[in-house]
Each structure stands twice: as C-alpha cells, then as structure tokens.
Protein backbone atom coordinates (compact mmCIF):
# COMPACT_ATOMS: atom_id res chain seq x y z
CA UNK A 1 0.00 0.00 0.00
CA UNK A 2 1.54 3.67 -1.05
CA UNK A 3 2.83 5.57 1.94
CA UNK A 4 0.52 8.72 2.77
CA UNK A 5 1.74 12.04 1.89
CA UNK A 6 1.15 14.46 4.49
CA UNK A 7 2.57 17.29 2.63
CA UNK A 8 0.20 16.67 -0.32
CA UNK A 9 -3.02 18.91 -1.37
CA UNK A 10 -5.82 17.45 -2.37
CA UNK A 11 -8.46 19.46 -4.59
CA UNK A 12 -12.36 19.64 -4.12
CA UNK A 13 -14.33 21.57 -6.13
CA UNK A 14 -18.13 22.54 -4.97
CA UNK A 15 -20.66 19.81 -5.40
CA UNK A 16 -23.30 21.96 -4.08
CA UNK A 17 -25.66 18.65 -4.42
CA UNK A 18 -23.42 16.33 -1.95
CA UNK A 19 -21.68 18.57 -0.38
CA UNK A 20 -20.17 22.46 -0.72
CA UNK A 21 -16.60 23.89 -0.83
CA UNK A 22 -15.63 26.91 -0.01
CA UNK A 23 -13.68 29.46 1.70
CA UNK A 24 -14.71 31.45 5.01
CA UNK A 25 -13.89 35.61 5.64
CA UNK A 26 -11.04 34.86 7.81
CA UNK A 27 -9.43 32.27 4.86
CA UNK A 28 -10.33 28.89 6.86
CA UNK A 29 -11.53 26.23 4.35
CA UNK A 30 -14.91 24.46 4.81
CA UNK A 31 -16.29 20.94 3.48
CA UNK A 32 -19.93 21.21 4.27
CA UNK A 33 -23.30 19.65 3.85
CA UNK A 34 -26.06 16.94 5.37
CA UNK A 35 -24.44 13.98 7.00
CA UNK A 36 -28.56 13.01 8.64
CA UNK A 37 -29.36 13.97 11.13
CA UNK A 38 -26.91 16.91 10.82
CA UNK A 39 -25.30 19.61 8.51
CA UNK A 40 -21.47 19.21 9.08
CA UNK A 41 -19.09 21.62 8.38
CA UNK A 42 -15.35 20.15 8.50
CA UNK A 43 -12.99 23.28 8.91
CA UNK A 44 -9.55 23.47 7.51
CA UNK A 45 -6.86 26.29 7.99
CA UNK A 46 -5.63 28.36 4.89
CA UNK A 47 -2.90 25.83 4.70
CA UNK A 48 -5.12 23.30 4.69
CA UNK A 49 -4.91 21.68 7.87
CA UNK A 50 -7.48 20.12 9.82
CA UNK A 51 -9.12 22.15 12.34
CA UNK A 52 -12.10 20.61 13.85
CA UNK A 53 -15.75 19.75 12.62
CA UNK A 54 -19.17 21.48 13.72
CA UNK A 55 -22.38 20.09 13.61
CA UNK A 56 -25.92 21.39 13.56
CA UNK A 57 -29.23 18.86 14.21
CA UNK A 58 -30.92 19.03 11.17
CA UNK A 59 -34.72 19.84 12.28
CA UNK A 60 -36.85 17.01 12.90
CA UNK A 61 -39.79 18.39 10.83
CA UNK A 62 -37.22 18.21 8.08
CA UNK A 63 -37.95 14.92 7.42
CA UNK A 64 -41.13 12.50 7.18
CA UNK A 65 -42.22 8.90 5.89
CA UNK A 66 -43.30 8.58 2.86
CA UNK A 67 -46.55 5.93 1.25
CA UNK A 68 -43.48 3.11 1.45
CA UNK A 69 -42.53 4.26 5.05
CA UNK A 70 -39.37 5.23 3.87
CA UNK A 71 -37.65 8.17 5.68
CA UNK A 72 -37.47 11.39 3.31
CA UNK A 73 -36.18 15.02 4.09
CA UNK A 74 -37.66 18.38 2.49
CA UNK A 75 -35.25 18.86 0.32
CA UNK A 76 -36.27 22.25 -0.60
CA UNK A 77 -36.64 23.26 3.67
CA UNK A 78 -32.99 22.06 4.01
CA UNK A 79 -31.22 23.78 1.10
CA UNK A 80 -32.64 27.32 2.67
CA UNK A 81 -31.10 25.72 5.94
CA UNK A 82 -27.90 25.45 4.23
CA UNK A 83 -27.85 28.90 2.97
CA UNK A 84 -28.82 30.41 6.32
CA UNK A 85 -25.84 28.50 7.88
CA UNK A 86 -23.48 29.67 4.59
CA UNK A 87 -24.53 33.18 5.34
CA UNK A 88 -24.31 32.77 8.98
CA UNK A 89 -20.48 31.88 8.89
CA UNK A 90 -19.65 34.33 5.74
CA UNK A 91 -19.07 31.31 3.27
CA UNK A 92 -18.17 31.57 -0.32
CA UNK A 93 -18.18 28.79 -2.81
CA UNK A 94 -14.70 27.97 -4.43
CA UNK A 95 -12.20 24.96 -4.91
CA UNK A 96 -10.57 24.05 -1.89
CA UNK A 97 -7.03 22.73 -1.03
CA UNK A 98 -6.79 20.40 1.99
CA UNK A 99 -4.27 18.01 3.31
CA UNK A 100 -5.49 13.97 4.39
CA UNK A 101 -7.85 13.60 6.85
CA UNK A 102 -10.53 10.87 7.87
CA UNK A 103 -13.38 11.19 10.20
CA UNK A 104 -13.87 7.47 10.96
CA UNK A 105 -16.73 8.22 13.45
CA UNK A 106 -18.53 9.61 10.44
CA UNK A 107 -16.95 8.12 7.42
CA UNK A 108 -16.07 11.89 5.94
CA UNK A 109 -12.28 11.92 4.64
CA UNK A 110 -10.20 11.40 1.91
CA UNK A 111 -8.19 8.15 0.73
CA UNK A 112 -5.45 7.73 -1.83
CA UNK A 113 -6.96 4.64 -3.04
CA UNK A 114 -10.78 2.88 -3.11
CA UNK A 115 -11.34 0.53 -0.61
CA UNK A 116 -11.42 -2.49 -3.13
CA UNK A 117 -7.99 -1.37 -3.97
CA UNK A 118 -6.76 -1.40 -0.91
CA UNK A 119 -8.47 -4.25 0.43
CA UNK A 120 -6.94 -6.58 -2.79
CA UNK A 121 -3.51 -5.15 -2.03
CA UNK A 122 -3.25 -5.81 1.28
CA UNK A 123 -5.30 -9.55 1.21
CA UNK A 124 -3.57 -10.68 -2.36
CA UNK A 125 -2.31 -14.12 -3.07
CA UNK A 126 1.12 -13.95 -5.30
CA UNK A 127 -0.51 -16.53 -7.68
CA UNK A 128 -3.53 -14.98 -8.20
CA UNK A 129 -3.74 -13.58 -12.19
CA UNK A 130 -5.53 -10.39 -11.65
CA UNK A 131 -2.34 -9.11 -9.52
CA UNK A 132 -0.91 -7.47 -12.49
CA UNK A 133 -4.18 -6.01 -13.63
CA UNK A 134 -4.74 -4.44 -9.95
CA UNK A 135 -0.47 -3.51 -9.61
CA UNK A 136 -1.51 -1.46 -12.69
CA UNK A 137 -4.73 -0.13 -11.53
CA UNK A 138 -2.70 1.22 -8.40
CA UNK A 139 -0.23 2.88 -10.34
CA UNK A 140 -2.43 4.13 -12.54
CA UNK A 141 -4.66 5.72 -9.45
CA UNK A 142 -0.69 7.24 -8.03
CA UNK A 143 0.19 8.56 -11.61
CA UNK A 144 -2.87 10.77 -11.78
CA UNK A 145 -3.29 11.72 -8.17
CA UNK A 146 -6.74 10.00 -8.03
CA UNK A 147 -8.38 10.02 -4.93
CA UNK A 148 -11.61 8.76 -3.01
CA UNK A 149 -13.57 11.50 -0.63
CA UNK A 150 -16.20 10.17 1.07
CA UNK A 151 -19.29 11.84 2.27
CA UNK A 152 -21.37 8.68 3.89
C-alpha cells in the first residue's frame, strides 16, 4: 500500500448537491453539507490543515415517511437551511485545497486509493492472475493523483 503524503493537497471543487466547498472571511476552508441527522461543516486552515468539525441537528420536521414508510427530508426546507448556515459563517463557494484527513466516526475523509484497492492489495495471493491487472490499476490511481472522498 503507497505511503501517505502528508505534505500533499488534495483538490475539491463545490458539489453543491453532496456537499459544498468553499472558503470562510477569515481564509479557513470548509467541506460542508447533510451527514442526517446533521449539517457538518469540516474546517480546515488556509494551509489546509485540519481544524475541527461542527455540527448542527438538522430539524426534525425536516424529514417524514413517505406511502413506502421510507424516511425522506424536504429537500427544498434544508437547502434554505444550508444557505442560512453559509450566510451565517460568511461562506463563499470555491475549490478548496486540503491536506489527508478521515473522520472514521462519520466516514467523511479522503483516501489515496478505493477501498477495493486497498483491500486486494493488502489480502492478495502472489498466484492470483488479476495481480498485475490491480499492480496497474494502483499505479495508474498514483500517476494521476486519483483520490476517493467520502461523504457517507
């Protein structure tokens, strides 16, 4: 499995239907959006850095059951909720910079690799044919700088 490279940047550009990027008055970086039953916003320093997350309960009228008693939130109810909070902390939308970090308590973070990769790498049997096909596969995710950030 590739070492992890602290000193690396990794790029996110706004979503705005996952998840929002952007930048905050006093330069911190913010990864924000609904992680139920809360809006998260994951802070970063100017350099990137990981500062510290903040949560806010999403309402509980947000949400109901639909005919198939499946839970459902108002989506339009929470996007206004969303901008009030982006207005309430001064955030504009842009591309943002940050270095590797993983919230495992809410599976939000970033990964050099997909799971499947990494899983096959570290569990592979010498013999087995497809260990060529997923050497290259790895190389090919290092080459380009791919990456996996996950929003669960």
């Amino acid at each position: 499995m590739p070492a992890e490279t602290p000193e690396r940047l990794y790029a996110i550009q706004n979503d705005t239907y996952n998840f929002h990027t952007g930048l905050l008055p006093d330069g911190r970086q913010v990864l924000m959006g609904v992680y139920f039953p809360d809006l998260v916003v994951v802070e970063f320093g100017d350099d990137g850095t990981y500062l510290g997350v903040r949560t806010e309960k999403i309402p509980p009228d947000f949400v109901s059951v639909n005919s198939y008693g499946i839970k459902v939130m108002d989506d339009d109810r929470l996007d206004e909720e969303i901008h009030k909070l982006q207005q309430a902390i001064g955030y504009k939308p842009a591309t943002i910079h940050v270095r590797q970090f993983f919230l495992s308590d809410r599976r939000i973070g970033i990964k050099d690799l997909p799971d499947d990769l990494i899983d096959y790498h570290t569990e592979w049997d010498a013999d087995d044919p497809e260990v060529a096909e997923i050497e290259e596969e790895i190389r090919t995710w290092q080459e380009n700088e791919d990456f996996v950030l996950w929003w669960r």
